[in-house]
C-alpha atoms as a PDB file:
ATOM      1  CA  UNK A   1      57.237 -32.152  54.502  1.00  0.00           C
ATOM      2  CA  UNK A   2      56.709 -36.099  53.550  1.00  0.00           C
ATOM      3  CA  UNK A   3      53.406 -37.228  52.555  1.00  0.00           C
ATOM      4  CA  UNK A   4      53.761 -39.228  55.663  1.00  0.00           C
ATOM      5  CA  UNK A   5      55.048 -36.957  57.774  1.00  0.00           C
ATOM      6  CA  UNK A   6      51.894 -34.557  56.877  1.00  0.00           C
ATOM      7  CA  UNK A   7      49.840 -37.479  57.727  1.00  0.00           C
ATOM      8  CA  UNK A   8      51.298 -37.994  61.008  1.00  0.00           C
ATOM      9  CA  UNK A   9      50.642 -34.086  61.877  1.00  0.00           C
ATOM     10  CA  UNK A  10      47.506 -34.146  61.015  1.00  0.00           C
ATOM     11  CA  UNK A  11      46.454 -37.335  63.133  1.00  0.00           C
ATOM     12  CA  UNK A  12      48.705 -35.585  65.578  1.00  0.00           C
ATOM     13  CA  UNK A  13      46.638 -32.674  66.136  1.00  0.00           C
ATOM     14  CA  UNK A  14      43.246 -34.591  65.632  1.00  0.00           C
ATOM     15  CA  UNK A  15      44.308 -36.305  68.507  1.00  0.00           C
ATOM     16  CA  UNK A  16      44.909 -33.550  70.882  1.00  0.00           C
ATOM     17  CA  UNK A  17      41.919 -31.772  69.432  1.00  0.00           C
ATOM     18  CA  UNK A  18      39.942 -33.279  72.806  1.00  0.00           C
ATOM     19  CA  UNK A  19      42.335 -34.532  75.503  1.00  0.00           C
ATOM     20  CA  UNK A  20      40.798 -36.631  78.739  1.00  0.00           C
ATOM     21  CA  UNK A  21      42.467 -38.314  81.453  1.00  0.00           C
ATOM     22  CA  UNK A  22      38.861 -40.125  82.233  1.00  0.00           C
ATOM     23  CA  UNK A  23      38.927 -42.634  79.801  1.00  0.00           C
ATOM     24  CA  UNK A  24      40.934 -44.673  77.099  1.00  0.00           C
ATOM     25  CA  UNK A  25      39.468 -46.805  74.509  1.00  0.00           C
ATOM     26  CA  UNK A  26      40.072 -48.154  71.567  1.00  0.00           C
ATOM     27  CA  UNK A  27      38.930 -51.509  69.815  1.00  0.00           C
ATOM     28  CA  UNK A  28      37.805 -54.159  72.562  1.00  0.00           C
ATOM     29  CA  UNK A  29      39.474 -51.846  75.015  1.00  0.00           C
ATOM     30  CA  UNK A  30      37.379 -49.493  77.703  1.00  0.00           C
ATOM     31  CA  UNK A  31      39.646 -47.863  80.849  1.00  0.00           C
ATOM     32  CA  UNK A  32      38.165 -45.764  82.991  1.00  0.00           C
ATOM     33  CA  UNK A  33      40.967 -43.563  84.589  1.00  0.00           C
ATOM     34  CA  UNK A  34      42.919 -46.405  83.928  1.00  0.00           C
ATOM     35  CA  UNK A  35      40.861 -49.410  85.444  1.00  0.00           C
ATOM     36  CA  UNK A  36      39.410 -51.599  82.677  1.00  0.00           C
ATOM     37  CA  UNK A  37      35.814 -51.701  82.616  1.00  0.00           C
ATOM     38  CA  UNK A  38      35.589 -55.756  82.806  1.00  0.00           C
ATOM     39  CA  UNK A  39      37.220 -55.305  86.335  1.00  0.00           C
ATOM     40  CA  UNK A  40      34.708 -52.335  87.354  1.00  0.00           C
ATOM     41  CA  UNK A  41      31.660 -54.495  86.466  1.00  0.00           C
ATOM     42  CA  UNK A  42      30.214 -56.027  89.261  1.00  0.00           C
ATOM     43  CA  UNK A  43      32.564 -54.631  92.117  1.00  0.00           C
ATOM     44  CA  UNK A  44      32.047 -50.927  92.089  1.00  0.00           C
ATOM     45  CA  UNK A  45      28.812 -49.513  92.426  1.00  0.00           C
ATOM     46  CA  UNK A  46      26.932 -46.405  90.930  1.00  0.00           C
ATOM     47  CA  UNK A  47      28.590 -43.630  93.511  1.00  0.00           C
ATOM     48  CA  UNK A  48      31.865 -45.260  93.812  1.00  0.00           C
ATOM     49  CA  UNK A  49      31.576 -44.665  89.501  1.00  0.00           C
ATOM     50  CA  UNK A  50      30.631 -40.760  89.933  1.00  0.00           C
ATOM     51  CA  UNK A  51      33.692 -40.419  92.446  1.00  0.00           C
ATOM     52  CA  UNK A  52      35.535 -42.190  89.984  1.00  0.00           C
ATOM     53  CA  UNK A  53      35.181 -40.487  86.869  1.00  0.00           C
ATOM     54  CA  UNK A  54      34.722 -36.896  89.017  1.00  0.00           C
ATOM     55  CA  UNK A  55      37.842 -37.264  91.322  1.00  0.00           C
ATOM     56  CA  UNK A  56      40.272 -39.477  89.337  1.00  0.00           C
ATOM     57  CA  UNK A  57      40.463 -42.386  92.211  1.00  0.00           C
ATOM     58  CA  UNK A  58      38.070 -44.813  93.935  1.00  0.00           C
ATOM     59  CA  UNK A  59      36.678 -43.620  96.822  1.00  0.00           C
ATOM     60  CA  UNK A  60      37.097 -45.391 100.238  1.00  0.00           C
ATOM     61  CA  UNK A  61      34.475 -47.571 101.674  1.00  0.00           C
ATOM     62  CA  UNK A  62      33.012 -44.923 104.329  1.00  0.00           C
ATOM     63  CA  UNK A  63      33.246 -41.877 101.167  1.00  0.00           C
ATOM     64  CA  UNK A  64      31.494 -43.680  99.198  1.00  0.00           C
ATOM     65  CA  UNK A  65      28.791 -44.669 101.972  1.00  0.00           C
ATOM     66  CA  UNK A  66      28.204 -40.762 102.486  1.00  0.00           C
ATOM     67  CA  UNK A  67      28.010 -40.060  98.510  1.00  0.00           C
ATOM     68  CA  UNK A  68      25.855 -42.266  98.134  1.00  0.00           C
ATOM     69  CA  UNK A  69      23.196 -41.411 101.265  1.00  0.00           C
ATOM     70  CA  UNK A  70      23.527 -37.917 100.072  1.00  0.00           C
ATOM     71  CA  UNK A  71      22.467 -38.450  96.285  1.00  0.00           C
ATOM     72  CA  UNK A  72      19.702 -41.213  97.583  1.00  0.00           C
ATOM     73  CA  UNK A  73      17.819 -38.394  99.760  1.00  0.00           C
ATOM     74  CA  UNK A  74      17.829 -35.808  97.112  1.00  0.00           C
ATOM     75  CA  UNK A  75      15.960 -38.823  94.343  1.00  0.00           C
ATOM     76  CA  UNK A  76      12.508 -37.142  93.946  1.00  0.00           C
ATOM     77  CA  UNK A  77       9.952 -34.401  95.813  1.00  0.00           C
ATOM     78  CA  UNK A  78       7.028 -35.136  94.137  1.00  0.00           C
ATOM     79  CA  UNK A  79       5.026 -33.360  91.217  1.00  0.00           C
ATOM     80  CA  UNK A  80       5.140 -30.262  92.667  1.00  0.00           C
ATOM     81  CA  UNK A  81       8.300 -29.957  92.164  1.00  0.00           C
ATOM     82  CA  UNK A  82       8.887 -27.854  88.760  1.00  0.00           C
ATOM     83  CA  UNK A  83      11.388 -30.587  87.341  1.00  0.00           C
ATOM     84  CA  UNK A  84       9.472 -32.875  88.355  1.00  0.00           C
ATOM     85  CA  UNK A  85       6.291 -31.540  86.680  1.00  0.00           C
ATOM     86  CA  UNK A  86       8.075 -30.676  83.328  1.00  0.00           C
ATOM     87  CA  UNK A  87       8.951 -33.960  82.957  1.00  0.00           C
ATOM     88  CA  UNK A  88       5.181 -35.764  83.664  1.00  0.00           C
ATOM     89  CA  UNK A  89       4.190 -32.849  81.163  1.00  0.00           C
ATOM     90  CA  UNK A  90       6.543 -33.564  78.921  1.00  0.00           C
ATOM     91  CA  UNK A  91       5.525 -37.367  78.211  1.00  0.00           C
ATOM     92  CA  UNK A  92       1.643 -36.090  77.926  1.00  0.00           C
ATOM     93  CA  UNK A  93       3.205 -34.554  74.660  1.00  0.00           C
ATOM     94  CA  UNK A  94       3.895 -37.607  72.667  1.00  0.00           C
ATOM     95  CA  UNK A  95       7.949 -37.055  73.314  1.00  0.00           C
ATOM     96  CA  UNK A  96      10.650 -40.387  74.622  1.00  0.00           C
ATOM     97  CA  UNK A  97      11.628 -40.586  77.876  1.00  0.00           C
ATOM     98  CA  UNK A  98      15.102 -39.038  77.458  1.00  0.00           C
ATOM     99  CA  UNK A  99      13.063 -35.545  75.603  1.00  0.00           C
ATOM    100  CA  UNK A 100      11.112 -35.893  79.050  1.00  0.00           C
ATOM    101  CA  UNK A 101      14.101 -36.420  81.236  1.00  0.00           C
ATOM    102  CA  UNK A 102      16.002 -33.545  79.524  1.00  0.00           C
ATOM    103  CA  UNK A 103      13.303 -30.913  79.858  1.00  0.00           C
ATOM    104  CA  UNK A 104      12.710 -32.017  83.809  1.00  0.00           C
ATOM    105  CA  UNK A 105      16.389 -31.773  84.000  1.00  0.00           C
ATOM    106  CA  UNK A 106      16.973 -28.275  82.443  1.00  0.00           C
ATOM    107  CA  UNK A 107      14.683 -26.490  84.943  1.00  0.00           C
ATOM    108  CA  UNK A 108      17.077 -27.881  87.500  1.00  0.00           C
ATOM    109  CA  UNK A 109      18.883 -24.119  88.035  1.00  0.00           C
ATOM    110  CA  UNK A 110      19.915 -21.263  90.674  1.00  0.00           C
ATOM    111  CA  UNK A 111      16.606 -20.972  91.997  1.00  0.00           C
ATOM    112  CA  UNK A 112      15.446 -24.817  91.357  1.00  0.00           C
ATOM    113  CA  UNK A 113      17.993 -27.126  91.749  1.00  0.00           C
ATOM    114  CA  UNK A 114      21.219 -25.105  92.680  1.00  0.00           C
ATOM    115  CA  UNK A 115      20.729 -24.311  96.874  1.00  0.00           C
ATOM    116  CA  UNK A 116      23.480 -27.186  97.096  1.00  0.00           C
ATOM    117  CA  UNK A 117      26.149 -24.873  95.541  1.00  0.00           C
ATOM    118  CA  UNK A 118      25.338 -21.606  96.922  1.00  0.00           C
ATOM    119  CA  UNK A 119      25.043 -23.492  99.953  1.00  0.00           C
ATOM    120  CA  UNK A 120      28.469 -25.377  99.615  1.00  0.00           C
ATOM    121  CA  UNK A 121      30.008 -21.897  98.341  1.00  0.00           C
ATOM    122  CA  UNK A 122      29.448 -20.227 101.360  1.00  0.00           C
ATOM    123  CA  UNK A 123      30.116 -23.281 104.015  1.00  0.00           C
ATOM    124  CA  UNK A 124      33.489 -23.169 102.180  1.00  0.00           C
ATOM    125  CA  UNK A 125      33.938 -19.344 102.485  1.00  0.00           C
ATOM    126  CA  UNK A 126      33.186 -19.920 106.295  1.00  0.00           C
ATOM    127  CA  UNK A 127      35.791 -22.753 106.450  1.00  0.00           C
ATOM    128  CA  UNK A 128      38.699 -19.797 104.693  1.00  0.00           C
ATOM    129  CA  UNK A 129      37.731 -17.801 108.081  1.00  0.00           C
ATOM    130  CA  UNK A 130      38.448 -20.518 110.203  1.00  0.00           C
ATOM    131  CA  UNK A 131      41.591 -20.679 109.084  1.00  0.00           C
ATOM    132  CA  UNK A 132      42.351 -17.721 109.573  1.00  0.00           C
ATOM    133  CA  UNK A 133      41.953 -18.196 113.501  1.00  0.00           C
ATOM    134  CA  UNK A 134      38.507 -17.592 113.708  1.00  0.00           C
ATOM    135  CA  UNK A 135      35.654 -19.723 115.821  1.00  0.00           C
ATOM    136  CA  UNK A 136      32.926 -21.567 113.429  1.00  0.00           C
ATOM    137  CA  UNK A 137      30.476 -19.143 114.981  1.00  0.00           C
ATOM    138  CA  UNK A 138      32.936 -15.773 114.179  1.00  0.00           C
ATOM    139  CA  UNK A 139      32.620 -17.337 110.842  1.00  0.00           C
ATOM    140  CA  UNK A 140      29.701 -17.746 110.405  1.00  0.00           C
ATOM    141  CA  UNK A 141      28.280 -13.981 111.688  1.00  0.00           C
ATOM    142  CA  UNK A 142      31.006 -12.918 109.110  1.00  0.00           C
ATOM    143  CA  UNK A 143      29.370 -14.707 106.227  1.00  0.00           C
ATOM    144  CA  UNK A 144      25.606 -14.373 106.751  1.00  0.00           C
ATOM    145  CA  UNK A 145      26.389 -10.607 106.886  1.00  0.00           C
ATOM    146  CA  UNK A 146      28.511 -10.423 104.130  1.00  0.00           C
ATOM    147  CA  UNK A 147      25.718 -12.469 101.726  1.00  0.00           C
ATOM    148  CA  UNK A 148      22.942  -9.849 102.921  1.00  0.00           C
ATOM    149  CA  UNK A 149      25.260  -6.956 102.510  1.00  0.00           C
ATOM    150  CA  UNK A 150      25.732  -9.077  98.790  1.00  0.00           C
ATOM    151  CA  UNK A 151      21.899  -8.107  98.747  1.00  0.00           C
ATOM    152  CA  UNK A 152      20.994 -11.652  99.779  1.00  0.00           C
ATOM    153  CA  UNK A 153      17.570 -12.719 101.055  1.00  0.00           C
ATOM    154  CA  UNK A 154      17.379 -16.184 101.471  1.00  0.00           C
ATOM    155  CA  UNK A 155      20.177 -17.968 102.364  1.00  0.00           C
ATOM    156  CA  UNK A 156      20.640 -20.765 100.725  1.00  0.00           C
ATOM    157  CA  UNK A 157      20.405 -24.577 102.300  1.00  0.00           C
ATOM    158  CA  UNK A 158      18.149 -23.084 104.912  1.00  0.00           C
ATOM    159  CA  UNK A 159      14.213 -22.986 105.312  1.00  0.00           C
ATOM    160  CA  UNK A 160      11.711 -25.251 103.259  1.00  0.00           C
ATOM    161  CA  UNK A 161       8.155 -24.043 101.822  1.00  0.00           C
ATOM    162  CA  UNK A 162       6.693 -27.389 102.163  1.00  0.00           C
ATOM    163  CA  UNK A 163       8.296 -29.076 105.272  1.00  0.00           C
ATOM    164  CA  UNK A 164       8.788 -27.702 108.868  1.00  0.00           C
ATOM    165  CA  UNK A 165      11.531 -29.956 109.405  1.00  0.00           C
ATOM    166  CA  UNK A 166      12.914 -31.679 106.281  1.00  0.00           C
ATOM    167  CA  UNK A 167      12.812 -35.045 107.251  1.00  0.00           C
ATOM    168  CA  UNK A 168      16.127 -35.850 105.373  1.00  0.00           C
ATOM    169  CA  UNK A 169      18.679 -33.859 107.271  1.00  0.00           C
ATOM    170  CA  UNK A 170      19.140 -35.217 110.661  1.00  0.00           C
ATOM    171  CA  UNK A 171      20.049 -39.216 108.881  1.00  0.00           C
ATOM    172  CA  UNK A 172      22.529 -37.650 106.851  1.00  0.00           C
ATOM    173  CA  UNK A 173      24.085 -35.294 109.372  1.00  0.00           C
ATOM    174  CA  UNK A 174      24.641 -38.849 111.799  1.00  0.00           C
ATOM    175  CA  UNK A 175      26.164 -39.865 108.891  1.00  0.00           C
ATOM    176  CA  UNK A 176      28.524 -37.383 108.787  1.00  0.00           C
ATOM    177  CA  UNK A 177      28.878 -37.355 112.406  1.00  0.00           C
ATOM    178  CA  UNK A 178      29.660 -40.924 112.453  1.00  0.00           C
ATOM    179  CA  UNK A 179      32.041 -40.443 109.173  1.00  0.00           C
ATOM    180  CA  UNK A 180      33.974 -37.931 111.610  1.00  0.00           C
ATOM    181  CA  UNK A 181      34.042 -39.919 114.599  1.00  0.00           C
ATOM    182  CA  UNK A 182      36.065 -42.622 112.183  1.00  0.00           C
ATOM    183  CA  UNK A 183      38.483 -39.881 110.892  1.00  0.00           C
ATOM    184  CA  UNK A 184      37.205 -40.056 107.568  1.00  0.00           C
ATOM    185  CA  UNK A 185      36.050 -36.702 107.410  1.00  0.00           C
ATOM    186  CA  UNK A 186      37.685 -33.641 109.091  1.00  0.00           C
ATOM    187  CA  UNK A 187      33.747 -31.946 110.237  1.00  0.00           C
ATOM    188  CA  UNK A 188      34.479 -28.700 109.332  1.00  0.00           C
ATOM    189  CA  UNK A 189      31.942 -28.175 106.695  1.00  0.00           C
ATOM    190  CA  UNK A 190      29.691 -29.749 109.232  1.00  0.00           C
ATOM    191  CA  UNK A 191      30.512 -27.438 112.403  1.00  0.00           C
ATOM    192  CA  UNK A 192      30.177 -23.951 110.218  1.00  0.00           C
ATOM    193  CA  UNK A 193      26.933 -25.468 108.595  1.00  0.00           C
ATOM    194  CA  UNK A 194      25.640 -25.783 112.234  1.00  0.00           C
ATOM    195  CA  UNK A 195      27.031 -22.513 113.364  1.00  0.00           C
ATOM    196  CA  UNK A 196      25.228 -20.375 110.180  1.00  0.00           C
ATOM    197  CA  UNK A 197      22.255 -22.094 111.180  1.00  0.00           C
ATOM    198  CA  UNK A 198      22.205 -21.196 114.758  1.00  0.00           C
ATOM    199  CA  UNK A 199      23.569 -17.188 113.333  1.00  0.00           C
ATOM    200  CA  UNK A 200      20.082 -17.429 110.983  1.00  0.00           C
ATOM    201  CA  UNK A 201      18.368 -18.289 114.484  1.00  0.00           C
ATOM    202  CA  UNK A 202      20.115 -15.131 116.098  1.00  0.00           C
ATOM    203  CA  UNK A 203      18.961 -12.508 113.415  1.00  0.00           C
ATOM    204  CA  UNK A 204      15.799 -13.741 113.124  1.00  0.00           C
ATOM    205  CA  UNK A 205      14.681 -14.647 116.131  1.00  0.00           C
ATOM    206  CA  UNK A 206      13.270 -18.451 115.495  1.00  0.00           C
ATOM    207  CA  UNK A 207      15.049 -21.140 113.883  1.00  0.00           C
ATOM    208  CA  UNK A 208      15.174 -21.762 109.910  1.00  0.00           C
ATOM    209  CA  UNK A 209      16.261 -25.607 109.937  1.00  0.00           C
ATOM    210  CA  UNK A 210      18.506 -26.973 107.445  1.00  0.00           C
ATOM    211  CA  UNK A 211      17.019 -28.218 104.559  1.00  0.00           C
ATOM    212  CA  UNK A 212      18.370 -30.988 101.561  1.00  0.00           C
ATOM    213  CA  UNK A 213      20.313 -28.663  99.596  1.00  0.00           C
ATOM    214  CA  UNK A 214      22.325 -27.234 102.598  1.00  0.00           C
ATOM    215  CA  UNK A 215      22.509 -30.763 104.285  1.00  0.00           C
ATOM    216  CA  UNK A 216      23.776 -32.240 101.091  1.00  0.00           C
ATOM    217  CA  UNK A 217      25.939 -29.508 100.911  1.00  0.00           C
ATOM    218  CA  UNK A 218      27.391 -30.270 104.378  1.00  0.00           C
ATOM    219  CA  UNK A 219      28.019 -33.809 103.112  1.00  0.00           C
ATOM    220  CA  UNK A 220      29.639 -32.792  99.414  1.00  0.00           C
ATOM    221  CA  UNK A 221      32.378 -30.671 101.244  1.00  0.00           C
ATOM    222  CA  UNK A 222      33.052 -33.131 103.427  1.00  0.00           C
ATOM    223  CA  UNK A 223      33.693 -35.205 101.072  1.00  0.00           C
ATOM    224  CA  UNK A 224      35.900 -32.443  99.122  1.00  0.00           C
ATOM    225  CA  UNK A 225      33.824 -31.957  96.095  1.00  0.00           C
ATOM    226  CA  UNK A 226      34.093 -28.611  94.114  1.00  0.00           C
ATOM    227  CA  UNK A 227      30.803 -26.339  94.687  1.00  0.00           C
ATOM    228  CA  UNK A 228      30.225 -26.458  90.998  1.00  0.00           C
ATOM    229  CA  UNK A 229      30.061 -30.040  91.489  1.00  0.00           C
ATOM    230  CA  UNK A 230      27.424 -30.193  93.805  1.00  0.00           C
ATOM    231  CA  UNK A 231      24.945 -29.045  91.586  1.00  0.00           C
ATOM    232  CA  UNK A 232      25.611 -31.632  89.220  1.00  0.00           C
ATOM    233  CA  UNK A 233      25.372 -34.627  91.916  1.00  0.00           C
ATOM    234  CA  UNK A 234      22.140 -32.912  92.644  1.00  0.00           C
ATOM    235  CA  UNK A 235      21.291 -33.399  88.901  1.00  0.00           C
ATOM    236  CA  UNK A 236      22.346 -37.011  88.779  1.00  0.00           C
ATOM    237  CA  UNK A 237      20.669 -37.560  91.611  1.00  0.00           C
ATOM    238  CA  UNK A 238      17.174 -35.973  90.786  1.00  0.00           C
ATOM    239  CA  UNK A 239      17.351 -37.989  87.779  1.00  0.00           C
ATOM    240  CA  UNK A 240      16.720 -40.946  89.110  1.00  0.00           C
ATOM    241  CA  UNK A 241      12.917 -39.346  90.244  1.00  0.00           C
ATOM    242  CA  UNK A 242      12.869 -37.426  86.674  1.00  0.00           C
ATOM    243  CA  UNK A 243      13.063 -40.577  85.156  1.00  0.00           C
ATOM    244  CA  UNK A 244      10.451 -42.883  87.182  1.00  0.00           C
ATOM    245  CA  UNK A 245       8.196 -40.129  87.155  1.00  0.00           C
ATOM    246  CA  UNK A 246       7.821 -39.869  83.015  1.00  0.00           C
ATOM    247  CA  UNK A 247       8.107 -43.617  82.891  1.00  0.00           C
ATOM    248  CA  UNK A 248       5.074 -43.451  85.204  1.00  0.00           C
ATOM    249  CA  UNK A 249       3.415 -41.181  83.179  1.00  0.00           C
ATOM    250  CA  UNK A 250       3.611 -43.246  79.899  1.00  0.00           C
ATOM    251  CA  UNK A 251       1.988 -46.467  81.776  1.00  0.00           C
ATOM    252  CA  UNK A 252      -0.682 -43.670  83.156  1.00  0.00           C
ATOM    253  CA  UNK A 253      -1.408 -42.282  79.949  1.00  0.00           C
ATOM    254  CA  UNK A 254      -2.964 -38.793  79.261  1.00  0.00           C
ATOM    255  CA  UNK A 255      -2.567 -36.314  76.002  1.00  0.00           C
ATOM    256  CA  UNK A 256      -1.088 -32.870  76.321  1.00  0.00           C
ATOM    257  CA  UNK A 257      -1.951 -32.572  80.418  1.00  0.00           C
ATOM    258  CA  UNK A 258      -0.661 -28.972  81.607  1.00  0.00           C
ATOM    259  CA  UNK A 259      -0.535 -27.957  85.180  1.00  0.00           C
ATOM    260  CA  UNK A 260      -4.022 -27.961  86.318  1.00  0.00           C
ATOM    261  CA  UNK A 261      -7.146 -29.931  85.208  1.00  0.00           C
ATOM    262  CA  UNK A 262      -8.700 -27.915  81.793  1.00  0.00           C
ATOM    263  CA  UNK A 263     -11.721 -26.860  84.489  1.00  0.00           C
ATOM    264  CA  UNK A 264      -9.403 -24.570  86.197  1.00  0.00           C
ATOM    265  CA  UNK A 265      -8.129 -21.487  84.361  1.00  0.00           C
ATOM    266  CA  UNK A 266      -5.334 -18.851  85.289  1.00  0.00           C
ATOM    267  CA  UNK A 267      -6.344 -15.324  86.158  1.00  0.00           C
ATOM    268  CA  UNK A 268      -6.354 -13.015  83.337  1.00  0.00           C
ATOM    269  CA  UNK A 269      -5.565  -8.937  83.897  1.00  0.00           C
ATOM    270  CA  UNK A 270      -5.774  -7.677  81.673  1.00  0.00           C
ATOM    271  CA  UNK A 271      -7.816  -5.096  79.587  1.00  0.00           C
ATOM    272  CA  UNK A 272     -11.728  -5.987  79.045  1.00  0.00           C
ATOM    273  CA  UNK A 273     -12.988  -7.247  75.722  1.00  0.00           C
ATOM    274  CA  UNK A 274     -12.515  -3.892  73.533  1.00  0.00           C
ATOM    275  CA  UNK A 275     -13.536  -3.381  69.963  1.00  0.00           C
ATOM    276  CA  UNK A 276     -11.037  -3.700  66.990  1.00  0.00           C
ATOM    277  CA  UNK A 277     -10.517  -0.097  65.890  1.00  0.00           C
END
């Protein structure tokens, strides 16, 4: 083989060594799946990017609309929230705002953070009954007692430990109601959302509303988005709360704050003060 030749098989493979279809670039060029940045800038907004670079094409005017309500309602829940927390924490420790942003953001798992996916991965499940000839509300019996039968206690999407009724679900679910009025979603995600909901109500005997991660759920299927995805819209979108909360935190001030004032101290239990033998 030719020095060249060796050369070119070598670039060859360094090439390949990461392929992408999300972006080209190369000296004064940037294409995002094949749109050139320049042209982006200024006419595409922040969820019509995330569809972009997630799905491979712009979204339409009315997808985009629902995207975007959905990640805008999930922004922030306050310090109580663990990623939340972490991150105020985090800046009391002397560390920038992305160390801050990344340790708020790596709480952000199956219990904290990933309802929307469980959630979405058993609307979906529910829709694969349907087609199979069965009603939404078939569907749903079949899936609430499959996930207990799983060993499941708390179905995900459902029931909130701080609010009654989570004041985000009903404006999203118009949403989507209006979105499938238009045609531009089909409502099936929506209709076996509704019908688990109303099943949880049966076996329990009093409702367990909706809450953000199961309406946001309803709204990522609609809009055909992978399951696994919908945890990481929920990250994106908690982000935006992650970050004005440490940022807040910095202008506040405070050294090495942990989770309660230094007045209040956890329970210890165990043993009493012994000797050293």
């Amino acid at each position: 083989m030719s020095d060249d030749a060796g050369r070119e098989a070598v670039e060859r493979e360094v090439r390949e060594w990461w392929r992408t279809e999300i972006i080209e670039m190369e000296p004064g060029v940037i294409r995002l799946r094949g749109y050139p940045v320049e042209d982006l800038i200024g006419r595409v907004g922040y969820a019509e990017m995330v569809w972009l670079l997630t799905r491979g094409e712009l979204p339409r005017r009315a997808q985009a609309r629902l995207l975007e309500a959905a990640m805008v309602a999930g922004v922030d829940h306050g310090p109580q929230a663990p990623g939340i927390a972490i991150a105020r924490m985090a800046m009391t420790c002397g560390v920038g705002l992305n160390n801050a942003m990344a340790s708020g953001l790596n709480v952000l798992g199956d219990v904290h953070g990933g309802a929307g996916e469980q959630a979405l991965e058993l609307y979906l499940e529910a829709v694969r009954v349907t087609t199979e000839g069965a009603s939404a509300e078939a569907a749903a019996g079949q899936v609430v007692e499959r996930f207990e039968a799983r060993g499941g206690r708390y179905l995900p999407g459902f029931g909130h430990r701080y609010h009654p009724i989570d004041p985000r679900v009903a404006p999203l679910l118009a949403l989507v109601d209006e979105a499938a009025r238009a045609g531009e979603v089909e409502g099936r995600v929506r209709a076996v959302a509704s019908a688990i909901e109303a099943e949880i109500e049966r076996r329990k005997g009093h409702r367990i509303p909706m809450n953000i991660d199961g309406v946001s759920a309803v709204v990522y299927g609609e809009l055909g988005f992978d399951a696994a995805l919908a945890r990481g819209l929920f990250c994106l979108s908690r982000s935006v709360g992650i970050l004005a909360h440490a940022w807040e935190q910095r202008c506040q001030g405070g050294r090495n704050k942990g989770p309660t004032p230094k007045r209040f101290r956890w329970r210890y239990d165990g043993p009493p003060r012994r000797a050293v033998p």
